[in-house]
Every structure is written in C-alpha cells, then in structure tokens.
PDB file of N, CA and C in Angstrom:
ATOM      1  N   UNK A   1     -54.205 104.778   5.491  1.00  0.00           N
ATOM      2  CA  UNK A   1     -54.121 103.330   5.518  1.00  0.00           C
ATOM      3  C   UNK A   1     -55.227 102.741   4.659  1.00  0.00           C
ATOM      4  N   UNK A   2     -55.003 101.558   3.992  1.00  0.00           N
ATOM      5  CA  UNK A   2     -55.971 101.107   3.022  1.00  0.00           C
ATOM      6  C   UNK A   2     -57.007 100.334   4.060  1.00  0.00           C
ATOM      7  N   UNK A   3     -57.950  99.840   3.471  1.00  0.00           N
ATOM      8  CA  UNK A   3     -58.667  98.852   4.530  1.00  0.00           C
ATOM      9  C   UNK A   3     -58.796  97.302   3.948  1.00  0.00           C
ATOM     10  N   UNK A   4     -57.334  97.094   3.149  1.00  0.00           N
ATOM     11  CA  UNK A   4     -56.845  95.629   3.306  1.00  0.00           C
ATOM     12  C   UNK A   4     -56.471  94.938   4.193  1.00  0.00           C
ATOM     13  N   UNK A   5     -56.820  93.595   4.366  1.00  0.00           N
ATOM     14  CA  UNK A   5     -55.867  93.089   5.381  1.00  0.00           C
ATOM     15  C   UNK A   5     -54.599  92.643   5.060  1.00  0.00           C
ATOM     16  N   UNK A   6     -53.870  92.909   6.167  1.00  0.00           N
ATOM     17  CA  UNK A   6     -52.275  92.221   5.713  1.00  0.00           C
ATOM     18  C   UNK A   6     -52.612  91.455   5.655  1.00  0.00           C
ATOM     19  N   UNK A   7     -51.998  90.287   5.032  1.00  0.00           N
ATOM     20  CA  UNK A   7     -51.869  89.180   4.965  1.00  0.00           C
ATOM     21  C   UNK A   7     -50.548  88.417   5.761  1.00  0.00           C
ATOM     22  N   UNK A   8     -50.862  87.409   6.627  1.00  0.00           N
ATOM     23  CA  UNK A   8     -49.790  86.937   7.195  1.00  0.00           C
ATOM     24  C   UNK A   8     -49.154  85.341   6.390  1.00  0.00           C
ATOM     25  N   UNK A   9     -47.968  85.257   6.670  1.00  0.00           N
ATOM     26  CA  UNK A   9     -47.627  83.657   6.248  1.00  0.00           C
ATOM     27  C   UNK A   9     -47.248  83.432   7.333  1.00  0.00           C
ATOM     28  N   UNK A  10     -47.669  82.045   7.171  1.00  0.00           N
ATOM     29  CA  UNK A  10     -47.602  80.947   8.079  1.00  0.00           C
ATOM     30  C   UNK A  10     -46.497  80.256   7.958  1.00  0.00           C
ATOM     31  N   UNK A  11     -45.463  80.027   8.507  1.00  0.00           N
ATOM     32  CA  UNK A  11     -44.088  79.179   8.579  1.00  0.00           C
ATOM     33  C   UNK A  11     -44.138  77.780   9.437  1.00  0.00           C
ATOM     34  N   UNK A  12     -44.307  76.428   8.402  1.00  0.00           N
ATOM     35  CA  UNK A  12     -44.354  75.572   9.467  1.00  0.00           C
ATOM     36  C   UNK A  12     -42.814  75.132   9.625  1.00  0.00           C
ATOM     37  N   UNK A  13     -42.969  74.535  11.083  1.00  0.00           N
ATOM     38  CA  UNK A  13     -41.126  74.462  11.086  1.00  0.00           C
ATOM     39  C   UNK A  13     -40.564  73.315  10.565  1.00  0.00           C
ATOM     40  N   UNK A  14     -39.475  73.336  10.186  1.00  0.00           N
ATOM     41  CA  UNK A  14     -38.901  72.299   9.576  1.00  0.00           C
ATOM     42  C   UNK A  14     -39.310  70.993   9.937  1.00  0.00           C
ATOM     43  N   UNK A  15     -39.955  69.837   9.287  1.00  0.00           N
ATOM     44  CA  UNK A  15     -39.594  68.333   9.862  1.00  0.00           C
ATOM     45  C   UNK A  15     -38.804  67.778   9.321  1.00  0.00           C
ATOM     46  N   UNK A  16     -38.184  66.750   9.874  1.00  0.00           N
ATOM     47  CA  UNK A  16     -36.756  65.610   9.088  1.00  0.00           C
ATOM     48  C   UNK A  16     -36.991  64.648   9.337  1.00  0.00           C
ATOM     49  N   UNK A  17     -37.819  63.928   8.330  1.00  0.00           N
ATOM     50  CA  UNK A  17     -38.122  62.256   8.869  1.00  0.00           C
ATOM     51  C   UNK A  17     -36.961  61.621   9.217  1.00  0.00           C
ATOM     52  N   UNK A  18     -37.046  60.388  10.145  1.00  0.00           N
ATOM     53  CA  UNK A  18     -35.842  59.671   9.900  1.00  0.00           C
ATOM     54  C   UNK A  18     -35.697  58.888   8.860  1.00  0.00           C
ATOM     55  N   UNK A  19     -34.400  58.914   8.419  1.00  0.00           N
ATOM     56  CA  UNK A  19     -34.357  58.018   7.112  1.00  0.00           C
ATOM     57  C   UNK A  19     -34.744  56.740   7.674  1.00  0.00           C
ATOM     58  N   UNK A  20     -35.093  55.849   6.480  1.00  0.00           N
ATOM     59  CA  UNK A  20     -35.598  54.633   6.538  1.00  0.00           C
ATOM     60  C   UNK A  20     -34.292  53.729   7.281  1.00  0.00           C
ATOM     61  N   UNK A  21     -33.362  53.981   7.104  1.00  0.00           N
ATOM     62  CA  UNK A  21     -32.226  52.687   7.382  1.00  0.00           C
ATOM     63  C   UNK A  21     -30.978  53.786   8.171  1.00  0.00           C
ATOM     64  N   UNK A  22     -30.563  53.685   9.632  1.00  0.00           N
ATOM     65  CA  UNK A  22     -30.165  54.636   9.570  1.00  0.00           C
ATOM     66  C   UNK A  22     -28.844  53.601  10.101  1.00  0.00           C
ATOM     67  N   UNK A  23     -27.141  54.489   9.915  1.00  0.00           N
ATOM     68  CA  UNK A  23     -26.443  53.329  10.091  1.00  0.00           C
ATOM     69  C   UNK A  23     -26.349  52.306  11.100  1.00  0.00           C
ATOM     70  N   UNK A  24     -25.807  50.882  10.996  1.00  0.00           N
ATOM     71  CA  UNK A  24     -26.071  49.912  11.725  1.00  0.00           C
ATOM     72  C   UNK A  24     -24.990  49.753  11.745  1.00  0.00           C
ATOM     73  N   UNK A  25     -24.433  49.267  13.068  1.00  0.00           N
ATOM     74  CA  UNK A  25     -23.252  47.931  13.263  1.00  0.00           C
ATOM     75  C   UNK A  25     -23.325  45.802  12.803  1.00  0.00           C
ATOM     76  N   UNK A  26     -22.457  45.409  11.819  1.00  0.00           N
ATOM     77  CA  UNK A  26     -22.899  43.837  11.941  1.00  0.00           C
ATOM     78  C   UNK A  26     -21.623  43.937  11.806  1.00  0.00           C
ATOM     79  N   UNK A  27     -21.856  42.234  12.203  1.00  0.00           N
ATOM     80  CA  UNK A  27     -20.105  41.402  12.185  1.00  0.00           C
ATOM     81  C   UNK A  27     -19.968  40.398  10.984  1.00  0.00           C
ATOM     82  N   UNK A  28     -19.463  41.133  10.056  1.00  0.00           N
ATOM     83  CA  UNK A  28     -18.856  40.296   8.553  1.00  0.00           C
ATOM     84  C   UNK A  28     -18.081  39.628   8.521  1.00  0.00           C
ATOM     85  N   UNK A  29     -17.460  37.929   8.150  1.00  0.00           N
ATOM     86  CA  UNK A  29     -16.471  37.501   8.102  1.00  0.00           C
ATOM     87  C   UNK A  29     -15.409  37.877   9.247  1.00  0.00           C
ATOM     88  N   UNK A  30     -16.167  37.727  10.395  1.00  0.00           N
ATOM     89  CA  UNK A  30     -15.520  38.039  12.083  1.00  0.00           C
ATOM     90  C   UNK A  30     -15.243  39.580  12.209  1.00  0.00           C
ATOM     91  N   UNK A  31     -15.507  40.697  11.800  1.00  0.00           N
ATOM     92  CA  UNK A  31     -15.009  41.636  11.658  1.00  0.00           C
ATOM     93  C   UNK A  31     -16.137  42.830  11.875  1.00  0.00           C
ATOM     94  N   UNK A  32     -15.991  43.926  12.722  1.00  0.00           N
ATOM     95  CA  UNK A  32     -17.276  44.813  12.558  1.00  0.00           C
ATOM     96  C   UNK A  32     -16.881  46.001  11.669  1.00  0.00           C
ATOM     97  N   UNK A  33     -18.300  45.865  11.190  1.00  0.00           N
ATOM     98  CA  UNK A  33     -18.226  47.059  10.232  1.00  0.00           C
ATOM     99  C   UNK A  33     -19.902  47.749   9.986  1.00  0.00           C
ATOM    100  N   UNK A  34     -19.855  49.229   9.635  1.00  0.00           N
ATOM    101  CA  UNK A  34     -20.637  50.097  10.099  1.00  0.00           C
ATOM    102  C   UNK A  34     -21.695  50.199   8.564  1.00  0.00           C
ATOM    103  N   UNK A  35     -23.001  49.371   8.380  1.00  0.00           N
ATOM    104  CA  UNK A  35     -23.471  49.379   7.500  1.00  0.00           C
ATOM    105  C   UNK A  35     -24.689  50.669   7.322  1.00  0.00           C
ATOM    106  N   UNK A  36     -24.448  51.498   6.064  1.00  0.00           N
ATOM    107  CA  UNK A  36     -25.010  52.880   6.245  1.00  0.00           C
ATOM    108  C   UNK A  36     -26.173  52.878   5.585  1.00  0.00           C
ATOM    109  N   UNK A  37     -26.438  51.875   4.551  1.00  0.00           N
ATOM    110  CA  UNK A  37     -27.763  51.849   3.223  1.00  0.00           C
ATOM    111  C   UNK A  37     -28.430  50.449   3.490  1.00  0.00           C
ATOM    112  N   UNK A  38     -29.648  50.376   2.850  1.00  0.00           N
ATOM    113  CA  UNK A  38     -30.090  49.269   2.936  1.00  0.00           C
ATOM    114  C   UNK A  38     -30.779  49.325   1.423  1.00  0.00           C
ATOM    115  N   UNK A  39     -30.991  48.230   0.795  1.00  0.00           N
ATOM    116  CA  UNK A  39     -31.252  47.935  -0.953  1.00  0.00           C
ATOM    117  C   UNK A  39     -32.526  47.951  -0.391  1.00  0.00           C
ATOM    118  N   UNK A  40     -33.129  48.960  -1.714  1.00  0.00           N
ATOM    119  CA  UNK A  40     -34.740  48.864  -1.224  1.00  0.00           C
ATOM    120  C   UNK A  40     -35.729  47.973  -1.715  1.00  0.00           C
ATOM    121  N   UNK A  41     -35.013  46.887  -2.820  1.00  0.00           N
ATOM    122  CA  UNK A  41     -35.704  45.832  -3.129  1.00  0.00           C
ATOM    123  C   UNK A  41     -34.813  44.327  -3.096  1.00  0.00           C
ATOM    124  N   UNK A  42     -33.682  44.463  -2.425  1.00  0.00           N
ATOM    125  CA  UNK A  42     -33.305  43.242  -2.026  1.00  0.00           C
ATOM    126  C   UNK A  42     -33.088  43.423  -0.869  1.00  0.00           C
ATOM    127  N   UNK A  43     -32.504  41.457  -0.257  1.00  0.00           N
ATOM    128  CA  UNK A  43     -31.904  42.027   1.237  1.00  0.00           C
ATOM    129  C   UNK A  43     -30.651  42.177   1.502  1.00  0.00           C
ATOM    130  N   UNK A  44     -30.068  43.565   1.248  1.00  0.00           N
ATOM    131  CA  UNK A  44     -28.595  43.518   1.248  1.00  0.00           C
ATOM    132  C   UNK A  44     -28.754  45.058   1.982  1.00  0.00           C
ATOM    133  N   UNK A  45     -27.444  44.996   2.653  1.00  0.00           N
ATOM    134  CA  UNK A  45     -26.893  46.115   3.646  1.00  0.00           C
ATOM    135  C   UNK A  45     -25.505  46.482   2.679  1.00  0.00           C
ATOM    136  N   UNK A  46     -25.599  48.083   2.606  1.00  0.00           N
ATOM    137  CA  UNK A  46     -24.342  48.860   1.993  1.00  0.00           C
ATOM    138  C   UNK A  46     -23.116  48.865   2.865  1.00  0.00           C
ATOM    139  N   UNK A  47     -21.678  48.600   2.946  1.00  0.00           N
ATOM    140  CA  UNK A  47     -20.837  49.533   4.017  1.00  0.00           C
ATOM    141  C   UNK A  47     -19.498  50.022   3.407  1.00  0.00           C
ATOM    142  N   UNK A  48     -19.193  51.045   3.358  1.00  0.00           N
ATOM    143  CA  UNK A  48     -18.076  51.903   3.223  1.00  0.00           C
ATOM    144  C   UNK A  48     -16.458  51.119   3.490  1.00  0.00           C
ATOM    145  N   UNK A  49     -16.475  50.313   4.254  1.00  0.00           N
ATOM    146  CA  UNK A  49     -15.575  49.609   5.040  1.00  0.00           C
ATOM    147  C   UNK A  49     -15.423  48.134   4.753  1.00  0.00           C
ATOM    148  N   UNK A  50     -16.071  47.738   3.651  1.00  0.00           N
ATOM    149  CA  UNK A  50     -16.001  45.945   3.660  1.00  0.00           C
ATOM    150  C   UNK A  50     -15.251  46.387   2.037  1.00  0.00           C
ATOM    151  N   UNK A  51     -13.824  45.483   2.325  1.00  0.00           N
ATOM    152  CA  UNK A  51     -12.892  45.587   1.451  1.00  0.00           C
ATOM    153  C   UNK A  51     -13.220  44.148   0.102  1.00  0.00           C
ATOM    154  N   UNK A  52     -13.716  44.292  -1.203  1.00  0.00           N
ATOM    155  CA  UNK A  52     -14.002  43.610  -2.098  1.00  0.00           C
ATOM    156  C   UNK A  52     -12.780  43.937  -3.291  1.00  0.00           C
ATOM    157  N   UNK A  53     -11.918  42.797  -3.157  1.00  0.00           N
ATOM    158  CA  UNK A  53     -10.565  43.035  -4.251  1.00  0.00           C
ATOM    159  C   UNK A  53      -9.188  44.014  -3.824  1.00  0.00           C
ATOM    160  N   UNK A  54      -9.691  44.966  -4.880  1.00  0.00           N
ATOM    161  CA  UNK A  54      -8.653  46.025  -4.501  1.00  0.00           C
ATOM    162  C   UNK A  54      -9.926  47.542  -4.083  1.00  0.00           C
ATOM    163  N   UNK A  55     -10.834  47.302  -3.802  1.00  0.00           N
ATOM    164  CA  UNK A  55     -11.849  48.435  -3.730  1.00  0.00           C
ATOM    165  C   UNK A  55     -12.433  48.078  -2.385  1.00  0.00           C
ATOM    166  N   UNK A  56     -13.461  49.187  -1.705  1.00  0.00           N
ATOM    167  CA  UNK A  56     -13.768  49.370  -0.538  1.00  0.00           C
ATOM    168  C   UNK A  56     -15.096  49.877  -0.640  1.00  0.00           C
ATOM    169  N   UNK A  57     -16.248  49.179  -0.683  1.00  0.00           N
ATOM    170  CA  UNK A  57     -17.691  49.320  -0.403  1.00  0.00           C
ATOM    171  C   UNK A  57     -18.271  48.034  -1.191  1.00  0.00           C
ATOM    172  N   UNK A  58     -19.442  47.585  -0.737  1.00  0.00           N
ATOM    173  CA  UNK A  58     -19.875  46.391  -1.417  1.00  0.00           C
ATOM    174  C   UNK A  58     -21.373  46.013  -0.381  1.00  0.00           C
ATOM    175  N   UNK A  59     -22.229  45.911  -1.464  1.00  0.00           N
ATOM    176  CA  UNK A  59     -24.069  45.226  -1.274  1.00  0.00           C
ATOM    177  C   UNK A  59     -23.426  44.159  -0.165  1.00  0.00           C
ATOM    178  N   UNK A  60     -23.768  43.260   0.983  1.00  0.00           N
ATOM    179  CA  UNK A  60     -23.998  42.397   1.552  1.00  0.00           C
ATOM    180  C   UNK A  60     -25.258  41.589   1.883  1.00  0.00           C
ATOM    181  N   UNK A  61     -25.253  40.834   1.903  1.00  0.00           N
ATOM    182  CA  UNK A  61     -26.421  40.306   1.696  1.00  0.00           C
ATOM    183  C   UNK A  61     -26.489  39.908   3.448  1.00  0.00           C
ATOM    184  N   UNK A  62     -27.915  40.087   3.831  1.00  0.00           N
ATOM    185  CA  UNK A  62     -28.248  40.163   5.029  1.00  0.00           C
ATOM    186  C   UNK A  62     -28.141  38.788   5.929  1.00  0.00           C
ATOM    187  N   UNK A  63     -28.454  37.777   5.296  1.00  0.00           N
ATOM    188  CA  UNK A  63     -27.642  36.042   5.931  1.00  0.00           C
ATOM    189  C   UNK A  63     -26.850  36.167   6.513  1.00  0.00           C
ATOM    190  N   UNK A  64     -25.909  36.775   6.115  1.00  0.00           N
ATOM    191  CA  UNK A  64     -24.366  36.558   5.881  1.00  0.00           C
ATOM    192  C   UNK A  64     -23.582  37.546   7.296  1.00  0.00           C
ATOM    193  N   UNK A  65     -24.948  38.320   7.613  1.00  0.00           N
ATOM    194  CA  UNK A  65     -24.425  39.438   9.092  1.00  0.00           C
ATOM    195  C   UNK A  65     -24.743  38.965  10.220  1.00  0.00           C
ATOM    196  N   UNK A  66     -24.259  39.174  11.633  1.00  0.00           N
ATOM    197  CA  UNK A  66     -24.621  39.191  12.556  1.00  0.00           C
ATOM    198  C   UNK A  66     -24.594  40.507  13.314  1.00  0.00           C
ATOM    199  N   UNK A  67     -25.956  40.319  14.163  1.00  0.00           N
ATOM    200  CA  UNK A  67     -26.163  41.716  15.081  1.00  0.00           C
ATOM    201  C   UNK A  67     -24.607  41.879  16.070  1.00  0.00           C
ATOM    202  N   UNK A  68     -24.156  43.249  16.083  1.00  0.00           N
ATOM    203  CA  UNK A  68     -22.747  43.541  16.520  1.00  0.00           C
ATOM    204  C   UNK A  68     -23.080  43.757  18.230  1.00  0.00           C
TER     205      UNK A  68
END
C-alpha cells in the first residue's frame, strides 16, 4: 500500500431554487386562466391559454388581472 491518502469527494446534494414566478391563477376579461411567466422588466404576466386573434399565448399586462 502506498502511504497516500485517498482522496475523498464530497457530493453536495442537489438544490432547486424556486423559480422566481411560479404559475399563478388571474381572471382576464371574466375568464380564468393559468399565468406561467412573468416579464422581467415589465409588468406583464405570460399565459398559454389567453386566445389573441387566431393564436394562443400573449404578455398581459398586470392592471388588467384579478387575483382568481
């Protein structure tokens, strides 16, 4: 046997911050819908579900919501 030391590693365990904005419920134009992003330099909420034209996602601007 040599008279090195093993060397051990150290494993720290995973952390997972919470994301900054995590999804929210508001009520748009009478209607709830599940807002998932938030603009990190304006005040607007992202949602998957708010229908703009013929397409489906759109910035909202935070005025314009109410808590669901």
């Amino acid at each position: 046997m040599s008279d090195k030391k093993k060397e051990q590693a150290t494993v720290n365990p995973l952390v997972l911050k919470k994301p900054p904005f995590a999804g929210r419920y508001y009520i748009y134009n009478g209607k709830k819908y599940l807002f998932t992003h938030r603009h990190p330099y304006k005040q607007e909420f992202w949602s998957d579900d708010v229908k703009v034209g013929d397409h489906y996602g759109a910035w909202i601007a935070t005025d314009k919501l109410k808590p669901a």
